[in-house]
Protein backbone atom coordinates (compact mmCIF):
# COMPACT_ATOMS: atom_id res chain seq x y z
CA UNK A 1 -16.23 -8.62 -16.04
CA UNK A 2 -19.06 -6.28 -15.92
CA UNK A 3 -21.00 -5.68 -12.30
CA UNK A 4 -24.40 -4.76 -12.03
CA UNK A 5 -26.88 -4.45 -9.41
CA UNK A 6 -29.38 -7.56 -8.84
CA UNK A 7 -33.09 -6.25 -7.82
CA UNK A 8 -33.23 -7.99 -4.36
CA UNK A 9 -35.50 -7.36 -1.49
CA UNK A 10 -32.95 -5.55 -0.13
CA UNK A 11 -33.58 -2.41 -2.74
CA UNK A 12 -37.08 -2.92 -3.03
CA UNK A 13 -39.22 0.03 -1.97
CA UNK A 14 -42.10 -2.58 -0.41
CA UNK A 15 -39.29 -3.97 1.93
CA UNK A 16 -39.88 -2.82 5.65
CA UNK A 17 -37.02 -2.24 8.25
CA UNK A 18 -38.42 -5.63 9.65
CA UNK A 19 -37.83 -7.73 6.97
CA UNK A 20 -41.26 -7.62 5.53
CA UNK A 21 -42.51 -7.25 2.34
CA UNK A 22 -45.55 -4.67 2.40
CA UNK A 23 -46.42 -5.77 -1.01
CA UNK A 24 -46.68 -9.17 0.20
CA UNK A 25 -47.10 -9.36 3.66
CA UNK A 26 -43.91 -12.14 4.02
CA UNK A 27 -41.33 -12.07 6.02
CA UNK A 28 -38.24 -11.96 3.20
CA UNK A 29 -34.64 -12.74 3.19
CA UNK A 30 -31.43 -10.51 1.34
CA UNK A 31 -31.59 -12.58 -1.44
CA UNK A 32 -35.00 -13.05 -2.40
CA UNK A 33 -36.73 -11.09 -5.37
CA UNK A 34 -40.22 -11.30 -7.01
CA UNK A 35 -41.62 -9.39 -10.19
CA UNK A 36 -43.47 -6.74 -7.68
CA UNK A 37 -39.98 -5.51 -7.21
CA UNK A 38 -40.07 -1.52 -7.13
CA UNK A 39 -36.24 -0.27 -7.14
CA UNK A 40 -34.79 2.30 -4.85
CA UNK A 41 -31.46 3.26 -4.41
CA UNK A 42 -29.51 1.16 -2.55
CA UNK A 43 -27.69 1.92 0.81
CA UNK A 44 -23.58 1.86 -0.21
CA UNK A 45 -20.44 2.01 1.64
CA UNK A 46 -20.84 5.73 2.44
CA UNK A 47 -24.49 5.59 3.66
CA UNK A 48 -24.24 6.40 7.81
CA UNK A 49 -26.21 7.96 10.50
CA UNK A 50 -24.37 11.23 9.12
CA UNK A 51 -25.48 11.70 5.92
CA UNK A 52 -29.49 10.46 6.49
CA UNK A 53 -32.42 12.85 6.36
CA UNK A 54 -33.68 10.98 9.73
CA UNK A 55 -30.25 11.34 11.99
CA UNK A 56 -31.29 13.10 15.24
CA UNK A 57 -35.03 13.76 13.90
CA UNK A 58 -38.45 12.18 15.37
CA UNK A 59 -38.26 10.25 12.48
CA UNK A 60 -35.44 8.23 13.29
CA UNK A 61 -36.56 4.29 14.38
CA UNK A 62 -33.65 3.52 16.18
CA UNK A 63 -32.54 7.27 18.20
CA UNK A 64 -30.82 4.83 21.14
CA UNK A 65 -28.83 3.17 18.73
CA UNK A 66 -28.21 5.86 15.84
CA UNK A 67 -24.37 7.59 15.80
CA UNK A 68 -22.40 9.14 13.01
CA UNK A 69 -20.49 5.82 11.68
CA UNK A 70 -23.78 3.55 11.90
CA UNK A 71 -25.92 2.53 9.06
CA UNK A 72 -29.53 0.94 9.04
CA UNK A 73 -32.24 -0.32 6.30
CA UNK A 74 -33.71 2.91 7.23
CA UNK A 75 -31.16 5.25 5.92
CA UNK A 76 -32.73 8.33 3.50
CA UNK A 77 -30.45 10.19 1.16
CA UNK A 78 -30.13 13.80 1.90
């Protein structure tokens, strides 16, 4: 069986740590997709507060919440 990634919302570069699609201007779910869909890499299993560009910057959106072993729809690869 071969697995492949599926271009969701969920690693489109219009989607917005609210759930909103900039693009659009929706509020969208995991699962949905359209044919605006720009790809960007996708968070994974080792994607954490620790290894994002924003961890302990201004740039963070959640700096109450953010900690080594937590991940967010805002993570950025280093």
């Amino acid at each position: 069986m071969e697995i492949r990634n599926n271009n969701t919302c969920i690693n489109c570069k219009n989607l917005l740590s609210n759930f909103m699609c900039s693009k659009h201007n929706k509020t969208v779910e995991i699962t949905n997709s359209c044919e605006k869909h720009i790809y960007k890499q996708s968070i994974n299993k080792d994607s954490s507060c620790s290894n994002c560009n924003l961890y302990n910057t201004e740039n963070c959106t959640k700096p109450e919440e953010a900690s080594e072993k937590m991940i967010c729809f805002d993570w950025k690869s280093c």
